[in-house]
N, C-alpha and C. Protein backbone atom coordinates (compact mmCIF):
# COMPACT_ATOMS: atom_id res chain seq x y z
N UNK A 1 88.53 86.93 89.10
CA UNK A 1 89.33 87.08 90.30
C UNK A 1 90.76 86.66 89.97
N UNK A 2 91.38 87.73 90.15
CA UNK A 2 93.58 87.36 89.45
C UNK A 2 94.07 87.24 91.28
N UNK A 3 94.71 86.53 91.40
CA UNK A 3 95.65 85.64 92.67
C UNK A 3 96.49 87.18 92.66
N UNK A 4 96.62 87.74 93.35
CA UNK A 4 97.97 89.19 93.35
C UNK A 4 99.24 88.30 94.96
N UNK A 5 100.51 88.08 94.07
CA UNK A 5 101.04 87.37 94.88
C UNK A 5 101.98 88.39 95.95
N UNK A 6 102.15 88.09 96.97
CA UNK A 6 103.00 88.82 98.33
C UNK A 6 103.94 88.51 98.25
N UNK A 7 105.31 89.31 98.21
CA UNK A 7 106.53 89.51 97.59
C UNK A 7 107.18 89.62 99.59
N UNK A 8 108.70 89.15 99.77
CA UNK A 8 109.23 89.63 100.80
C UNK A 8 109.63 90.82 100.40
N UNK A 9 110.35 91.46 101.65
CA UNK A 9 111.31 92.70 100.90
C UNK A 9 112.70 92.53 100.12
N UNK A 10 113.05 90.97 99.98
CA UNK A 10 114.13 90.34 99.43
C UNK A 10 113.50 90.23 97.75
N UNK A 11 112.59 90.08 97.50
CA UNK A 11 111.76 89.75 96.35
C UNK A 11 111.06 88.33 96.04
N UNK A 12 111.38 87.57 97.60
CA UNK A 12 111.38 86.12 97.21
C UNK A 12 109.91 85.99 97.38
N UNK A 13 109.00 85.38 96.74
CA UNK A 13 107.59 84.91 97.06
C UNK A 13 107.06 84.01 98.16
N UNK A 14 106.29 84.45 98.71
CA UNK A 14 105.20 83.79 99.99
C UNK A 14 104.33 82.67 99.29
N UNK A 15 103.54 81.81 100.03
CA UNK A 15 102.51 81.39 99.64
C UNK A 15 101.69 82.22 100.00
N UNK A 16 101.72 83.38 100.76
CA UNK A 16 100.28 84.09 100.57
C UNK A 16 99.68 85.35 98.83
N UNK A 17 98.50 85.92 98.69
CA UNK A 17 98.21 86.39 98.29
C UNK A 17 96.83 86.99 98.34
N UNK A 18 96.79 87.99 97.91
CA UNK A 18 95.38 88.56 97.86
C UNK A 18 94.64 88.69 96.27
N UNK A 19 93.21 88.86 96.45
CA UNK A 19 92.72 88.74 95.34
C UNK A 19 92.47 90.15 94.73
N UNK A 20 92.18 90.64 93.66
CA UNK A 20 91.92 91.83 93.28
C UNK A 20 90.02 92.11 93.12
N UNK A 21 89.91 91.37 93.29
CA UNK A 21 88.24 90.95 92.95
C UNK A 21 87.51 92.57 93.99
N UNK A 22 87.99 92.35 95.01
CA UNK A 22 87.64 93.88 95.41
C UNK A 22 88.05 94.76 95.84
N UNK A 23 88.74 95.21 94.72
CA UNK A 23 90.04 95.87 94.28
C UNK A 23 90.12 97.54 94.43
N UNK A 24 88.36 97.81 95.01
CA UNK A 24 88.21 99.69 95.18
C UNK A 24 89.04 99.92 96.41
N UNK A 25 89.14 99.03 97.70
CA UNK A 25 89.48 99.95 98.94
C UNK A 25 91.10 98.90 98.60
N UNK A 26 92.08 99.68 98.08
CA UNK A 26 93.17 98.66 98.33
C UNK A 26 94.26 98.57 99.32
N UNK A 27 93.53 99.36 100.41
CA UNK A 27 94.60 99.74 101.43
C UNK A 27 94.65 98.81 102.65
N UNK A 28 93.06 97.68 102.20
CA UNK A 28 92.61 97.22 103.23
C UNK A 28 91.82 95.83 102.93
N UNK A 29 92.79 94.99 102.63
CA UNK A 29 92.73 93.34 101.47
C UNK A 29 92.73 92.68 102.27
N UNK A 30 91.70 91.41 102.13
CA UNK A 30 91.99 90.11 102.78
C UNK A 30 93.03 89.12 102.38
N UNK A 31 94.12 88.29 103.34
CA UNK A 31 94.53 88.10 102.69
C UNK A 31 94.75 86.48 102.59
N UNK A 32 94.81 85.46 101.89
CA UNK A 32 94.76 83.54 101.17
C UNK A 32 96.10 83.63 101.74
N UNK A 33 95.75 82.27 102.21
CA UNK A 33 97.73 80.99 101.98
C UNK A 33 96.88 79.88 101.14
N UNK A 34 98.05 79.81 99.87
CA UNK A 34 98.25 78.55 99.56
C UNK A 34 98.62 77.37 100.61
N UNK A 35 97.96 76.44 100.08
CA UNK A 35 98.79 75.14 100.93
C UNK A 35 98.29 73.75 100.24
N UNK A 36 98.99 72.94 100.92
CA UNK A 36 98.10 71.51 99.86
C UNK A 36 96.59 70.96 100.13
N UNK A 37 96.34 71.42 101.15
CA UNK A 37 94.55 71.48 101.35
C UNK A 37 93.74 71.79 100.38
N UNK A 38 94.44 73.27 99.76
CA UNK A 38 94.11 73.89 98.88
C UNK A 38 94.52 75.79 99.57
N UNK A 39 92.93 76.53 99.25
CA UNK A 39 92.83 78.07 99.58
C UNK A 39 92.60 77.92 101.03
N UNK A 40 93.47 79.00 101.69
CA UNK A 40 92.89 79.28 103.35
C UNK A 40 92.89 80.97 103.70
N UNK A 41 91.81 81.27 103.50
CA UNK A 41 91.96 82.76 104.42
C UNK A 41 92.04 82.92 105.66
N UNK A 42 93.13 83.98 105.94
CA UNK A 42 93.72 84.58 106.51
C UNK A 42 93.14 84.87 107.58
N UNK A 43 93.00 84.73 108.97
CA UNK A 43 92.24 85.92 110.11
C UNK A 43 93.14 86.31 110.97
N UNK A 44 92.70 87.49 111.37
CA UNK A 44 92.97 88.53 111.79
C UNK A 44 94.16 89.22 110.92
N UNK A 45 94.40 89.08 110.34
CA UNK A 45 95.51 89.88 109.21
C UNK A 45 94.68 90.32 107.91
N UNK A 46 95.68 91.66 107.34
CA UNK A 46 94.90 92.40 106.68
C UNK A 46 96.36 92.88 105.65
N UNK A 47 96.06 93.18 104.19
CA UNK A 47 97.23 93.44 103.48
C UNK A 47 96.94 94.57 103.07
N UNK A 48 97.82 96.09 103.27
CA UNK A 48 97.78 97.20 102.44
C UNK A 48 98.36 97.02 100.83
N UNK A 49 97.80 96.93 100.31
CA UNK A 49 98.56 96.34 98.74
C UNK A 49 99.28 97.83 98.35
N UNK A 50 99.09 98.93 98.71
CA UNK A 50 99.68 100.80 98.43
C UNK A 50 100.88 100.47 98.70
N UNK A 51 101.17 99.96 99.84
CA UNK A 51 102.75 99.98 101.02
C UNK A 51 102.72 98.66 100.68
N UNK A 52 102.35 97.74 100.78
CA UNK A 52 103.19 96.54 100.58
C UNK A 52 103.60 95.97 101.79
N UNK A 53 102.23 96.05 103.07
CA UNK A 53 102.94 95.75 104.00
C UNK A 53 101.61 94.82 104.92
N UNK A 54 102.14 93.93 105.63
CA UNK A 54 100.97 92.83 106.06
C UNK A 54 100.42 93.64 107.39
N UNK A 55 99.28 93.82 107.93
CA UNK A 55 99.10 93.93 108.93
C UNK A 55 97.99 93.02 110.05
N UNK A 56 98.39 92.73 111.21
CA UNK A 56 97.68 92.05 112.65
C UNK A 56 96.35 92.73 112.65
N UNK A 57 95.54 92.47 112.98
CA UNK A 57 94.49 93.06 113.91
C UNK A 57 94.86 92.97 115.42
């Protein structure tokens, strides 16, 4: 499982990312925040990794 990190449209990095681990449907990724807890997934949000763009449920 490789960390795939979420870029702004500035280029600056998020603490979020998604994993590639299930990497067939990639239009439709869960997506992690780092934090000092440690890993936290994401709910109700969903990452198109194609477009590059976060989406709500």
């Amino acid at each position: 499982m490789a960390k795939v990190k979420i870029f702004k449209k500035d280029g600056t990095p998020t603490p979020y990312f998604w994993s590639n681990r299930d990497s067939g449907d990639r239009t439709d990724v869960t997506v992690y925040k780092q934090t000092s807890d440690g890993v936290k997934r994401m709910k109700g949000v969903r990452f198109n990794a194609v477009t590059n763009r976060i989406r709500k449920d």
